[in-house]
PDB file of N, CA and C in Angstrom:
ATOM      1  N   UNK A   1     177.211  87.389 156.863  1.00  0.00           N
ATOM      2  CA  UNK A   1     177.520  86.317 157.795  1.00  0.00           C
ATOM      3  C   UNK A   1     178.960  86.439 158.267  1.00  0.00           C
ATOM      4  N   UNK A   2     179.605  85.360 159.442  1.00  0.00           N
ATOM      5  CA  UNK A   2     180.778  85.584 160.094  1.00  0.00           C
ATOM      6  C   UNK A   2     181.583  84.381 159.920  1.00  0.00           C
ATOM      7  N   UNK A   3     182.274  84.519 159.170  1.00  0.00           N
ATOM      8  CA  UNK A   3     183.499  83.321 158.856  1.00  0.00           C
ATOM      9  C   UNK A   3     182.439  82.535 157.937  1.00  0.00           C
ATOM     10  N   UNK A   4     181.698  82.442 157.046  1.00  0.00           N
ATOM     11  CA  UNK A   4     181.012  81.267 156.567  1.00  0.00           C
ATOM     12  C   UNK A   4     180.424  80.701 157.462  1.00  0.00           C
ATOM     13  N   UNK A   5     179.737  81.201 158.696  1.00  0.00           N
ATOM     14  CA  UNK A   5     179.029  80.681 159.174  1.00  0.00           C
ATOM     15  C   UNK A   5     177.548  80.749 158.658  1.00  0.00           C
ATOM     16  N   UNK A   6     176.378  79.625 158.313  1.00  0.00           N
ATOM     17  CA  UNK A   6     175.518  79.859 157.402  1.00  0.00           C
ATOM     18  C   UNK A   6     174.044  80.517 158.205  1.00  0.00           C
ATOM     19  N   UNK A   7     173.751  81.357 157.551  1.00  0.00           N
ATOM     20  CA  UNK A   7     172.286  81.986 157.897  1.00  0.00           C
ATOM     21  C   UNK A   7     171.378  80.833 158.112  1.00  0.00           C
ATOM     22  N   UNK A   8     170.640  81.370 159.525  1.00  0.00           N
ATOM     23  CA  UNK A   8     169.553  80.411 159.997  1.00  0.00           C
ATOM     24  C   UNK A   8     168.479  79.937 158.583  1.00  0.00           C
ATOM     25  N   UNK A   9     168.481  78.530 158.627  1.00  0.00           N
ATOM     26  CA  UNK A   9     167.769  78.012 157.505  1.00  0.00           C
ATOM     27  C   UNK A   9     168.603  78.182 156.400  1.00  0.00           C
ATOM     28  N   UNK A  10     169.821  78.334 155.971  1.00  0.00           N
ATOM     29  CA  UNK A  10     170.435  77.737 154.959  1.00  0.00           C
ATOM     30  C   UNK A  10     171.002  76.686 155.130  1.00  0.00           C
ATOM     31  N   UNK A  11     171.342  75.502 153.842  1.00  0.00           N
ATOM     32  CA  UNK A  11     171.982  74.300 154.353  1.00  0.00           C
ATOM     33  C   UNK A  11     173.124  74.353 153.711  1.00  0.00           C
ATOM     34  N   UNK A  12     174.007  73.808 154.163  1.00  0.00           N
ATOM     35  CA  UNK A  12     175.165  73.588 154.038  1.00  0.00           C
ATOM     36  C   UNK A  12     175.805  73.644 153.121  1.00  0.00           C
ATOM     37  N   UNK A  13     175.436  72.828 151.924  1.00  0.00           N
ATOM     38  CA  UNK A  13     175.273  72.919 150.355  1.00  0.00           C
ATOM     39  C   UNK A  13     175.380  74.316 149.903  1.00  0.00           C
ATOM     40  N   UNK A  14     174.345  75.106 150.310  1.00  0.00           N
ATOM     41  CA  UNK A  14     173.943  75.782 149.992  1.00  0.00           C
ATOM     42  C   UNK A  14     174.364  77.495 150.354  1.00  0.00           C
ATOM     43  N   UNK A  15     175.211  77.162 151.736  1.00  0.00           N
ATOM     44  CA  UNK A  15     176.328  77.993 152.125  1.00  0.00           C
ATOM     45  C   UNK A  15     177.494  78.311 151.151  1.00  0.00           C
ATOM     46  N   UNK A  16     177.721  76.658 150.998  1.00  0.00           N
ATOM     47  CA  UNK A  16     179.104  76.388 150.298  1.00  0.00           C
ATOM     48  C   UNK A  16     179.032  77.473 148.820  1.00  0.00           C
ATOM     49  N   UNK A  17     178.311  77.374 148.228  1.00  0.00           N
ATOM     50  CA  UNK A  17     178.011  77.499 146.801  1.00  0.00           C
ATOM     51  C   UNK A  17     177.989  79.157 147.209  1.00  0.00           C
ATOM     52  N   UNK A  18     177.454  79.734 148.149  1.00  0.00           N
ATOM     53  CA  UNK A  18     177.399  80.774 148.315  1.00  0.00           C
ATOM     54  C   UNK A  18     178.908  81.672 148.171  1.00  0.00           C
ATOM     55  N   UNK A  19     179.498  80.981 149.059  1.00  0.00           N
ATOM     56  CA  UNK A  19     180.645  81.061 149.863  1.00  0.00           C
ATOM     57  C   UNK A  19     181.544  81.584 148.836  1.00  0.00           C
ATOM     58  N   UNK A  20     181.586  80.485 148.210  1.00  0.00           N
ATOM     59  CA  UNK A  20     182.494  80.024 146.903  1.00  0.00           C
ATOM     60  C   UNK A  20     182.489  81.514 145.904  1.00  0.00           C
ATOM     61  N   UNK A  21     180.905  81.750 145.501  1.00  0.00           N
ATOM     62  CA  UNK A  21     180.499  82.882 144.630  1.00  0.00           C
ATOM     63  C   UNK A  21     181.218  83.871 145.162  1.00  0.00           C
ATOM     64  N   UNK A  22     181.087  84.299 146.705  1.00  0.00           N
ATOM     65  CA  UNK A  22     181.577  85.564 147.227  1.00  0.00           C
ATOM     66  C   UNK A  22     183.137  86.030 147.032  1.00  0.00           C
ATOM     67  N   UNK A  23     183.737  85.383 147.346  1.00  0.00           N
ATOM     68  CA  UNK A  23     185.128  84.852 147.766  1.00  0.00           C
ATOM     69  C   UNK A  23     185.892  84.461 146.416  1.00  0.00           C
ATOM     70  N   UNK A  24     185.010  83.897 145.382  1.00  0.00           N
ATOM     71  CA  UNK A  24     185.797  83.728 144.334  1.00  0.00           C
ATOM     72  C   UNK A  24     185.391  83.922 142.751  1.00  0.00           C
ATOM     73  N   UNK A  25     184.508  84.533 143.053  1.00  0.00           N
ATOM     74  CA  UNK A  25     183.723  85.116 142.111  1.00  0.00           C
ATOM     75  C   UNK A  25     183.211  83.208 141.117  1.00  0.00           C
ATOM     76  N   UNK A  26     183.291  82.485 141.062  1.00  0.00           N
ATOM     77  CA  UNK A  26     182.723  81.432 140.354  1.00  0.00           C
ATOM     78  C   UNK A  26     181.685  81.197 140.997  1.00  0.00           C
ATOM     79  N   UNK A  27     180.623  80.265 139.990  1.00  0.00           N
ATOM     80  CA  UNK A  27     179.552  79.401 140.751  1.00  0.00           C
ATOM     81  C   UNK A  27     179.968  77.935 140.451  1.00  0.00           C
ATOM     82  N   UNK A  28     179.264  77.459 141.388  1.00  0.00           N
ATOM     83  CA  UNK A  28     179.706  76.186 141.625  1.00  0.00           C
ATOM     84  C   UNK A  28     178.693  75.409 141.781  1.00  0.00           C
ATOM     85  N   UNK A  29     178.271  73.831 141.428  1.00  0.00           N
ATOM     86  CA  UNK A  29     177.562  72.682 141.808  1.00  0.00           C
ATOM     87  C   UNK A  29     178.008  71.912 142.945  1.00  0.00           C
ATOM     88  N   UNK A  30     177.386  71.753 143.435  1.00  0.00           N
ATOM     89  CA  UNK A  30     177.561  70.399 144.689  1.00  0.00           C
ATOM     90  C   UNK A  30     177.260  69.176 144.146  1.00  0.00           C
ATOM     91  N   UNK A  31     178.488  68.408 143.747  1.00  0.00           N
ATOM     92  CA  UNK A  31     178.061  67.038 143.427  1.00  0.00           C
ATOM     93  C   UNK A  31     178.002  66.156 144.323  1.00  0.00           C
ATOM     94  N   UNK A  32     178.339  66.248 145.279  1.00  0.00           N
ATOM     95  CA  UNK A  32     178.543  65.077 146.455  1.00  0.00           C
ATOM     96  C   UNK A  32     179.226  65.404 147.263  1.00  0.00           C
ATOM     97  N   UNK A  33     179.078  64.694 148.414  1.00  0.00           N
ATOM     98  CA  UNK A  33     179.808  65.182 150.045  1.00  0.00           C
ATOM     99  C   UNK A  33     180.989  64.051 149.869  1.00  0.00           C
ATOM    100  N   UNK A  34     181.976  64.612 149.947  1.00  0.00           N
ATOM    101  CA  UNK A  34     183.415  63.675 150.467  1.00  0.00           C
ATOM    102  C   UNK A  34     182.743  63.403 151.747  1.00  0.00           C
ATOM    103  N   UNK A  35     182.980  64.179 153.010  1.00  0.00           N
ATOM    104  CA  UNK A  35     182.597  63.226 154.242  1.00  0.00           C
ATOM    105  C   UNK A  35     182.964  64.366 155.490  1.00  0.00           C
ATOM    106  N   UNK A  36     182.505  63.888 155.919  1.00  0.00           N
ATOM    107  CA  UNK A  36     182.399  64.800 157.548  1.00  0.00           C
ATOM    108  C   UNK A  36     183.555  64.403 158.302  1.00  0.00           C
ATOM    109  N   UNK A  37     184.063  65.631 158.970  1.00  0.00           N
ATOM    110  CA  UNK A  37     185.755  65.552 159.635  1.00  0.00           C
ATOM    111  C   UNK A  37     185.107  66.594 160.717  1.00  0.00           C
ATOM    112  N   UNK A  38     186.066  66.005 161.763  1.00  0.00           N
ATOM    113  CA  UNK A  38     186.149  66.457 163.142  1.00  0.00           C
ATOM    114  C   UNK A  38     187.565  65.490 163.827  1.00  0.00           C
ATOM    115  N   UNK A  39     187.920  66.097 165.010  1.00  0.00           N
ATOM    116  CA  UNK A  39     188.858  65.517 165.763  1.00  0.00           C
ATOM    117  C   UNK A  39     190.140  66.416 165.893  1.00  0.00           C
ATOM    118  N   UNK A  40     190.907  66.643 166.701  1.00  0.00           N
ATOM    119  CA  UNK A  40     192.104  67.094 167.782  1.00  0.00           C
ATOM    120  C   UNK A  40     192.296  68.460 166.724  1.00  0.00           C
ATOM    121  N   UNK A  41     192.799  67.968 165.510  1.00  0.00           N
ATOM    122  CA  UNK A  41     193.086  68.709 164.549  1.00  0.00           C
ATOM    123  C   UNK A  41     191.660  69.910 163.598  1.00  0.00           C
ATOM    124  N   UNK A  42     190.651  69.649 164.649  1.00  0.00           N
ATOM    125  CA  UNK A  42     189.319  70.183 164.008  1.00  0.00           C
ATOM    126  C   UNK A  42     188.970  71.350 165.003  1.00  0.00           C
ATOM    127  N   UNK A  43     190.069  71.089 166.287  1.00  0.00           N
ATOM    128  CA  UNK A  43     189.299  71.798 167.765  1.00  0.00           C
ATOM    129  C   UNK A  43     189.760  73.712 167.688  1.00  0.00           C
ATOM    130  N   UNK A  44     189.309  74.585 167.878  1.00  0.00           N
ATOM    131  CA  UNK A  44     189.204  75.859 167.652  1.00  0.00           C
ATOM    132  C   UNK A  44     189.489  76.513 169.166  1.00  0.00           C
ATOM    133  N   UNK A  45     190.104  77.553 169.607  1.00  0.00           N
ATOM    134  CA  UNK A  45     190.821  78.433 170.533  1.00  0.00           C
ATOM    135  C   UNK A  45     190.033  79.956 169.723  1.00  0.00           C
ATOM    136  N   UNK A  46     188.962  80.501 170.805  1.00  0.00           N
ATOM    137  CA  UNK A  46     188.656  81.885 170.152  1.00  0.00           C
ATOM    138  C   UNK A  46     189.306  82.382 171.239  1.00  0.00           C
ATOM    139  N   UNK A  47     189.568  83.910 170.380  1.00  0.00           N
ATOM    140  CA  UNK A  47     190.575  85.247 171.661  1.00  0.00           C
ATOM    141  C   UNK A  47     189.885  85.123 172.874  1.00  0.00           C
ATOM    142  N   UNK A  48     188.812  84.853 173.089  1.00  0.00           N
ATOM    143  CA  UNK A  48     188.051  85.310 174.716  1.00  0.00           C
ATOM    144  C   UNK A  48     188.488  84.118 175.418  1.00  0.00           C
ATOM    145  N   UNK A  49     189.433  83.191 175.076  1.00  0.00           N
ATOM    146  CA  UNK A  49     189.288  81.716 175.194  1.00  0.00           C
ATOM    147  C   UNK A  49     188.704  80.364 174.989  1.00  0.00           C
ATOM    148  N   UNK A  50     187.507  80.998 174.799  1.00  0.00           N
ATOM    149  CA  UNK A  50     186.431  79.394 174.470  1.00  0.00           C
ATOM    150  C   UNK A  50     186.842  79.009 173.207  1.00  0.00           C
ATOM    151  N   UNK A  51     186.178  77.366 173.619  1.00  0.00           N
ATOM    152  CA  UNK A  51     187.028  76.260 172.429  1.00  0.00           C
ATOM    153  C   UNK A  51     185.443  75.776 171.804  1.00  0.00           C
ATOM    154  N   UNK A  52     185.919  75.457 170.924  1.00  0.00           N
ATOM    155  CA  UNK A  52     184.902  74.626 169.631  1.00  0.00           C
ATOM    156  C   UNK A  52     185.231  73.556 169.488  1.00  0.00           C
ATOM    157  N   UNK A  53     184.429  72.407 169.080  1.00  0.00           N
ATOM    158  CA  UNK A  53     185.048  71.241 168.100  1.00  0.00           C
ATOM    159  C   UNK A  53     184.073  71.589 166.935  1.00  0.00           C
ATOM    160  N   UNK A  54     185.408  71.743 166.043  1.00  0.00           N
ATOM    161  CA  UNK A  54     184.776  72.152 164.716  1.00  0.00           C
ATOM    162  C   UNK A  54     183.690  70.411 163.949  1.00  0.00           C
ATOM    163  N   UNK A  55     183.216  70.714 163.272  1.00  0.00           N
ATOM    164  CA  UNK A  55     182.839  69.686 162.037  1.00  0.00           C
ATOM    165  C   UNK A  55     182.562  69.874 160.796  1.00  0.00           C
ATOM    166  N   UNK A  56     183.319  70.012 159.768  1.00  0.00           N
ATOM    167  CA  UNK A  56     183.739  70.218 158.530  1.00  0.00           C
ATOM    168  C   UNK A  56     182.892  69.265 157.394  1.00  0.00           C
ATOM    169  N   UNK A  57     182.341  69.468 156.851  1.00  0.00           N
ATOM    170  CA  UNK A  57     181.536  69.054 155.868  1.00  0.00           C
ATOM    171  C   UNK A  57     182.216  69.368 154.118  1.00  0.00           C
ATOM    172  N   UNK A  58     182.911  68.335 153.465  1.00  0.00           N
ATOM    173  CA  UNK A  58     183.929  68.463 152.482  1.00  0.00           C
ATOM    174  C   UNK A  58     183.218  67.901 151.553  1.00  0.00           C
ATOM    175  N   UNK A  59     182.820  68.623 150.179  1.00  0.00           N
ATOM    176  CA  UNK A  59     182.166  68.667 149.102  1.00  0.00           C
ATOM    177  C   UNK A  59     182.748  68.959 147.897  1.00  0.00           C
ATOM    178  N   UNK A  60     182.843  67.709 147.200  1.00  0.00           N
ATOM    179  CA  UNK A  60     182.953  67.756 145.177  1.00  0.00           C
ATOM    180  C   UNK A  60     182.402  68.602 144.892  1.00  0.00           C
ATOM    181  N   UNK A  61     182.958  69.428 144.126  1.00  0.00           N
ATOM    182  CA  UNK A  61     181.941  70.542 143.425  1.00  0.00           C
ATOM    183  C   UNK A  61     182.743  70.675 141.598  1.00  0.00           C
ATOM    184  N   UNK A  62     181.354  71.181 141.027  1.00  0.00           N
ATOM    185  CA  UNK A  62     181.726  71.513 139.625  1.00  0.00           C
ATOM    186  C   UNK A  62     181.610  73.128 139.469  1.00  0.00           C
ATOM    187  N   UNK A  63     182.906  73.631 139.004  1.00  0.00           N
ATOM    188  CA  UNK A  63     182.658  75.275 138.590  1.00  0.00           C
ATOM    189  C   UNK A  63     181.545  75.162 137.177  1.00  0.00           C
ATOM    190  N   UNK A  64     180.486  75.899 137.400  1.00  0.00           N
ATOM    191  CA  UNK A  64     179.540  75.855 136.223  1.00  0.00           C
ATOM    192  C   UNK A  64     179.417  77.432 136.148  1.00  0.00           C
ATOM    193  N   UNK A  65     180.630  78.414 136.285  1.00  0.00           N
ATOM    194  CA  UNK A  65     179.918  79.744 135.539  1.00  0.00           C
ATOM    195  C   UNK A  65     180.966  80.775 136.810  1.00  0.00           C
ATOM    196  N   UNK A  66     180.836  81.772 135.772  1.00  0.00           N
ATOM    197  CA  UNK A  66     181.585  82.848 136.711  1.00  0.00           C
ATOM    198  C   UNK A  66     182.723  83.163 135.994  1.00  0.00           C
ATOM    199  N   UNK A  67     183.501  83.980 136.905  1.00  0.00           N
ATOM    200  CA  UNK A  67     185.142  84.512 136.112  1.00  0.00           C
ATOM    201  C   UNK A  67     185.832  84.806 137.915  1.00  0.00           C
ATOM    202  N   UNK A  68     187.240  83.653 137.367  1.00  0.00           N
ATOM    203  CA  UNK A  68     187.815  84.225 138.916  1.00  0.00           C
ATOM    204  C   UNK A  68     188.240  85.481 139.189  1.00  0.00           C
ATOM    205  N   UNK A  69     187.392  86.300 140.073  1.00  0.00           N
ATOM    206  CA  UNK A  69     187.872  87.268 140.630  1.00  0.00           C
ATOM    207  C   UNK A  69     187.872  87.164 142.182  1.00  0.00           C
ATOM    208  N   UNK A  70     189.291  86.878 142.809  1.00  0.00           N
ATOM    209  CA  UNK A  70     189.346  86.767 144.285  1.00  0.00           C
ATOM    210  C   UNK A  70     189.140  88.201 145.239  1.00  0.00           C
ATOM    211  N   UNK A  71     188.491  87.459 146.187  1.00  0.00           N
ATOM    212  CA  UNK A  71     188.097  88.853 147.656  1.00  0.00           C
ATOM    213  C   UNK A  71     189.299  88.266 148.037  1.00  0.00           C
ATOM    214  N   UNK A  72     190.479  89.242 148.243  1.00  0.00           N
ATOM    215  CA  UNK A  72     191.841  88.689 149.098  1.00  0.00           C
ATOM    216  C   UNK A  72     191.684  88.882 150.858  1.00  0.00           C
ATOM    217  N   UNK A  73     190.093  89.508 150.897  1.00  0.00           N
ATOM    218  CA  UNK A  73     190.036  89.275 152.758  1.00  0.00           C
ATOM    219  C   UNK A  73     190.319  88.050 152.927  1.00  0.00           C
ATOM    220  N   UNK A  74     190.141  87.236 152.583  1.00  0.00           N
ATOM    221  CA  UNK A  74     189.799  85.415 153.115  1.00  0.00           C
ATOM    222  C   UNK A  74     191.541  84.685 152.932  1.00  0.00           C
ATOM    223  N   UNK A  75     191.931  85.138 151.540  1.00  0.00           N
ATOM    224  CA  UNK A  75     193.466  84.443 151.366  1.00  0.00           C
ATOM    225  C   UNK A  75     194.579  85.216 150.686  1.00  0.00           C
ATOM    226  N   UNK A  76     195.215  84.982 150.235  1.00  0.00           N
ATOM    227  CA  UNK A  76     196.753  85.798 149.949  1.00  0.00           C
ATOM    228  C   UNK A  76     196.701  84.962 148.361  1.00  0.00           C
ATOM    229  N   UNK A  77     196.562  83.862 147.926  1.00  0.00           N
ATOM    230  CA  UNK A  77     196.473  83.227 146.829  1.00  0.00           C
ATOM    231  C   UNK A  77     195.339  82.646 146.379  1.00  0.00           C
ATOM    232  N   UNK A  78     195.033  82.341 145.244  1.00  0.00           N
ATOM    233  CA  UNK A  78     194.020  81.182 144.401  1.00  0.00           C
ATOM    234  C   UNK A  78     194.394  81.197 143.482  1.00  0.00           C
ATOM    235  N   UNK A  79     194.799  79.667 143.177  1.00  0.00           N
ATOM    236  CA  UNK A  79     195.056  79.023 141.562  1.00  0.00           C
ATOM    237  C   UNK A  79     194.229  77.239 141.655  1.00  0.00           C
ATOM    238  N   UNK A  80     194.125  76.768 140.149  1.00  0.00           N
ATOM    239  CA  UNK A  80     193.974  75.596 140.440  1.00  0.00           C
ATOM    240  C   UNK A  80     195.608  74.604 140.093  1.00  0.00           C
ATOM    241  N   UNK A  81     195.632  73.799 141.058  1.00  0.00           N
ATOM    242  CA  UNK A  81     196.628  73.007 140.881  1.00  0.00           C
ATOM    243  C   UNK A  81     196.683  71.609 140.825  1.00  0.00           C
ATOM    244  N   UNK A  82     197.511  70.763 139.968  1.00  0.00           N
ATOM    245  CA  UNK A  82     197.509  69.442 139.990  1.00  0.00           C
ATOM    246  C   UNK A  82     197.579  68.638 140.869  1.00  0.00           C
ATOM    247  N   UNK A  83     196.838  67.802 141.075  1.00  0.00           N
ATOM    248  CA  UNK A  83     196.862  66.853 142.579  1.00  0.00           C
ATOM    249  C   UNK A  83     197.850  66.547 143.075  1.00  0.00           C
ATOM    250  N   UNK A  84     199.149  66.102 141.608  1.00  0.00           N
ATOM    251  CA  UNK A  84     200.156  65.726 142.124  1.00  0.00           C
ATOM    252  C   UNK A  84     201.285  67.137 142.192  1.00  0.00           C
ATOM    253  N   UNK A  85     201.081  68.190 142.552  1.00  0.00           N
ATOM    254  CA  UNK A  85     201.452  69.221 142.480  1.00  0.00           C
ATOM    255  C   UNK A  85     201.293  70.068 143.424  1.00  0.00           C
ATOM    256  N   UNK A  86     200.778  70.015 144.571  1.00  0.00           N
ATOM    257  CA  UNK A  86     199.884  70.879 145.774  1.00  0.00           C
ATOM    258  C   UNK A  86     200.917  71.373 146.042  1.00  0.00           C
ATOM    259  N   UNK A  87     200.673  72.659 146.665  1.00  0.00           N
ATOM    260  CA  UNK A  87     201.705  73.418 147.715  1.00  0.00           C
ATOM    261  C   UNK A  87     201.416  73.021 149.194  1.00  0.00           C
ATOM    262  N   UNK A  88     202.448  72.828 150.153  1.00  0.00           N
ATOM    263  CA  UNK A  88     202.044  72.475 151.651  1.00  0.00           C
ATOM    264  C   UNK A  88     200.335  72.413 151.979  1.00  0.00           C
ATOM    265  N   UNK A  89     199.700  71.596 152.986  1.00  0.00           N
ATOM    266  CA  UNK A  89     198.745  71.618 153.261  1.00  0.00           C
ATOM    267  C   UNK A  89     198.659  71.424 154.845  1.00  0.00           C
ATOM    268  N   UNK A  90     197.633  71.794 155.450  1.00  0.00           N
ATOM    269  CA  UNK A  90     197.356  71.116 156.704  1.00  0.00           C
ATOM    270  C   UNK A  90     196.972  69.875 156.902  1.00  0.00           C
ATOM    271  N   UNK A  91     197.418  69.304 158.034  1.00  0.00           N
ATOM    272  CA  UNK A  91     197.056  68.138 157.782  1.00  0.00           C
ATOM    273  C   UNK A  91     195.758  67.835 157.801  1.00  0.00           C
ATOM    274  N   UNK A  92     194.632  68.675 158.325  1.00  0.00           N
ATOM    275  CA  UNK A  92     193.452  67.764 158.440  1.00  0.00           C
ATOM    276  C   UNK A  92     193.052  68.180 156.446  1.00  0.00           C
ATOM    277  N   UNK A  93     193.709  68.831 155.719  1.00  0.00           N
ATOM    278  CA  UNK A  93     193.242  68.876 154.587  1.00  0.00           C
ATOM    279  C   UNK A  93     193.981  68.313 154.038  1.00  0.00           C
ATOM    280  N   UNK A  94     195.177  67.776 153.754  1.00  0.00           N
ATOM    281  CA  UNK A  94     195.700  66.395 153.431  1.00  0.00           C
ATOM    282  C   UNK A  94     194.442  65.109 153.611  1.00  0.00           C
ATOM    283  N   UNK A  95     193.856  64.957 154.612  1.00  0.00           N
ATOM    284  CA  UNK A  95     193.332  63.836 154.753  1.00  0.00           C
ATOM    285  C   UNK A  95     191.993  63.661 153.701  1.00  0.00           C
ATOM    286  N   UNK A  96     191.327  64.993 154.117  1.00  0.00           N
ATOM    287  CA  UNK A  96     189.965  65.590 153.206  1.00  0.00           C
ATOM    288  C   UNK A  96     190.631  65.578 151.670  1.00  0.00           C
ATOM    289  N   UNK A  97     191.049  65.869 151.160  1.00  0.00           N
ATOM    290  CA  UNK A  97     191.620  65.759 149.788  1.00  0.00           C
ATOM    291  C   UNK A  97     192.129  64.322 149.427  1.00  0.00           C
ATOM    292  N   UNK A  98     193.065  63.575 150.436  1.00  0.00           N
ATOM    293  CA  UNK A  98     193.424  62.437 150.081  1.00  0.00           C
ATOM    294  C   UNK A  98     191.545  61.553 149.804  1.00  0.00           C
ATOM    295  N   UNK A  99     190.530  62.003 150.304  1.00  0.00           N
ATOM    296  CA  UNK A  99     189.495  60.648 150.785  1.00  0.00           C
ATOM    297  C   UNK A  99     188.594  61.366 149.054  1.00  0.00           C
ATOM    298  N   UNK A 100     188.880  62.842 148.866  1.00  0.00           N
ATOM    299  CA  UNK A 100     188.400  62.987 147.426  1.00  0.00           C
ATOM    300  C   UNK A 100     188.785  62.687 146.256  1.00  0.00           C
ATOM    301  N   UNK A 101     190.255  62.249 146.444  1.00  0.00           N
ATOM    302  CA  UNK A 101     190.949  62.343 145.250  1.00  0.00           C
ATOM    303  C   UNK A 101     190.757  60.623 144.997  1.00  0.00           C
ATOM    304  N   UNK A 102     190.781  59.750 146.307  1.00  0.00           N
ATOM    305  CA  UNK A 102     190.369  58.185 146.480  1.00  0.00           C
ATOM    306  C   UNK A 102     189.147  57.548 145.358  1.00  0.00           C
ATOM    307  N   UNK A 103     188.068  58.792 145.031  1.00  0.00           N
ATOM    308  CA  UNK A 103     186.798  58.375 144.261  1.00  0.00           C
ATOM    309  C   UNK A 103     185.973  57.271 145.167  1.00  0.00           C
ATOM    310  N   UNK A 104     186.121  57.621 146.488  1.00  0.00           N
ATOM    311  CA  UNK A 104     184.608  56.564 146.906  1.00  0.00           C
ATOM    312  C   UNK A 104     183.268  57.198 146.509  1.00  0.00           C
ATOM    313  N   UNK A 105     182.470  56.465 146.722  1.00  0.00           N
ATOM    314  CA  UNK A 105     181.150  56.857 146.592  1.00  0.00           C
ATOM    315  C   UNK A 105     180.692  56.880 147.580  1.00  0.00           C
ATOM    316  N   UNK A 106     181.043  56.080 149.113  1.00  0.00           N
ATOM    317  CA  UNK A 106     180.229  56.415 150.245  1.00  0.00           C
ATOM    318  C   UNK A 106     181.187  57.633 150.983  1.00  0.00           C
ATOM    319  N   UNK A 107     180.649  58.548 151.702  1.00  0.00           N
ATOM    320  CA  UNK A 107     180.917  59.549 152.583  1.00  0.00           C
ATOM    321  C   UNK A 107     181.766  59.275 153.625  1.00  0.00           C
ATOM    322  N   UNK A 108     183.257  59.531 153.804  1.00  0.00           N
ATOM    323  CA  UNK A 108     183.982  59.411 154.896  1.00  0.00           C
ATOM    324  C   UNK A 108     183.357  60.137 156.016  1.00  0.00           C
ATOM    325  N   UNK A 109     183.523  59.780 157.300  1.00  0.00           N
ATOM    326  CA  UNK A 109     183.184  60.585 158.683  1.00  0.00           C
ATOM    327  C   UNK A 109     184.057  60.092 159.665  1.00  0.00           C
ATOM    328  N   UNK A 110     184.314  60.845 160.624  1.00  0.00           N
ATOM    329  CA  UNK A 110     184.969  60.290 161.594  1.00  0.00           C
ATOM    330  C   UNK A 110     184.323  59.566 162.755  1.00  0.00           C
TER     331      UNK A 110
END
């Protein structure tokens, strides 16, 4: 697949978990959806020019198995870090992290 974009008839969930395995050698559970994000900060510029509005689907997950071994195509780092400890973030993932770290139970969306 291309950027995590998910194969026809996989769901989302089910990308993620994929994703996760490839990229970081762990497996992972989906416990619940934080909440669906879109807006200014979601919108995409490809080289040919055309634009996207992205929509981001942000999911609790439990590592249940694996050993980290990172694919460094995707990033330059992976560690886990303390909430109150993060290194810089973007803002639309400031917001997604602030609405997980909150503990609601219903699903933020924009």
């Amino acid at each position: 697949d291309a950027c995590g974009v998910p194969p026809l008839g996989e769901t989302p969930a089910k990308t993620l978990v994929r994703e996760v395995q490839e990229e970081t050698g762990l497996y992972v559970e989906v416990e619940r959806l934080i909440g669906l994000y879109t807006g200014r900060d979601f919108e995409w510029t490809y080289p040919n020019g055309d634009q996207a509005q992205i929509v981001t689907a942000f999911f609790a997950c439990r590592v249940v198995g694996g050993v980290l071994t990172p694919d460094y195509s995707e990033f330059v780092s992976l560690r886990y870090y303390p909430p109150d400890h993060l290194p810089p973030l973007m803002p639309r993932c400031v917001r997604m992290l602030q609405d997980a770290l909150r503990g609601r139970t219903e699903a933020a969306f924009d």
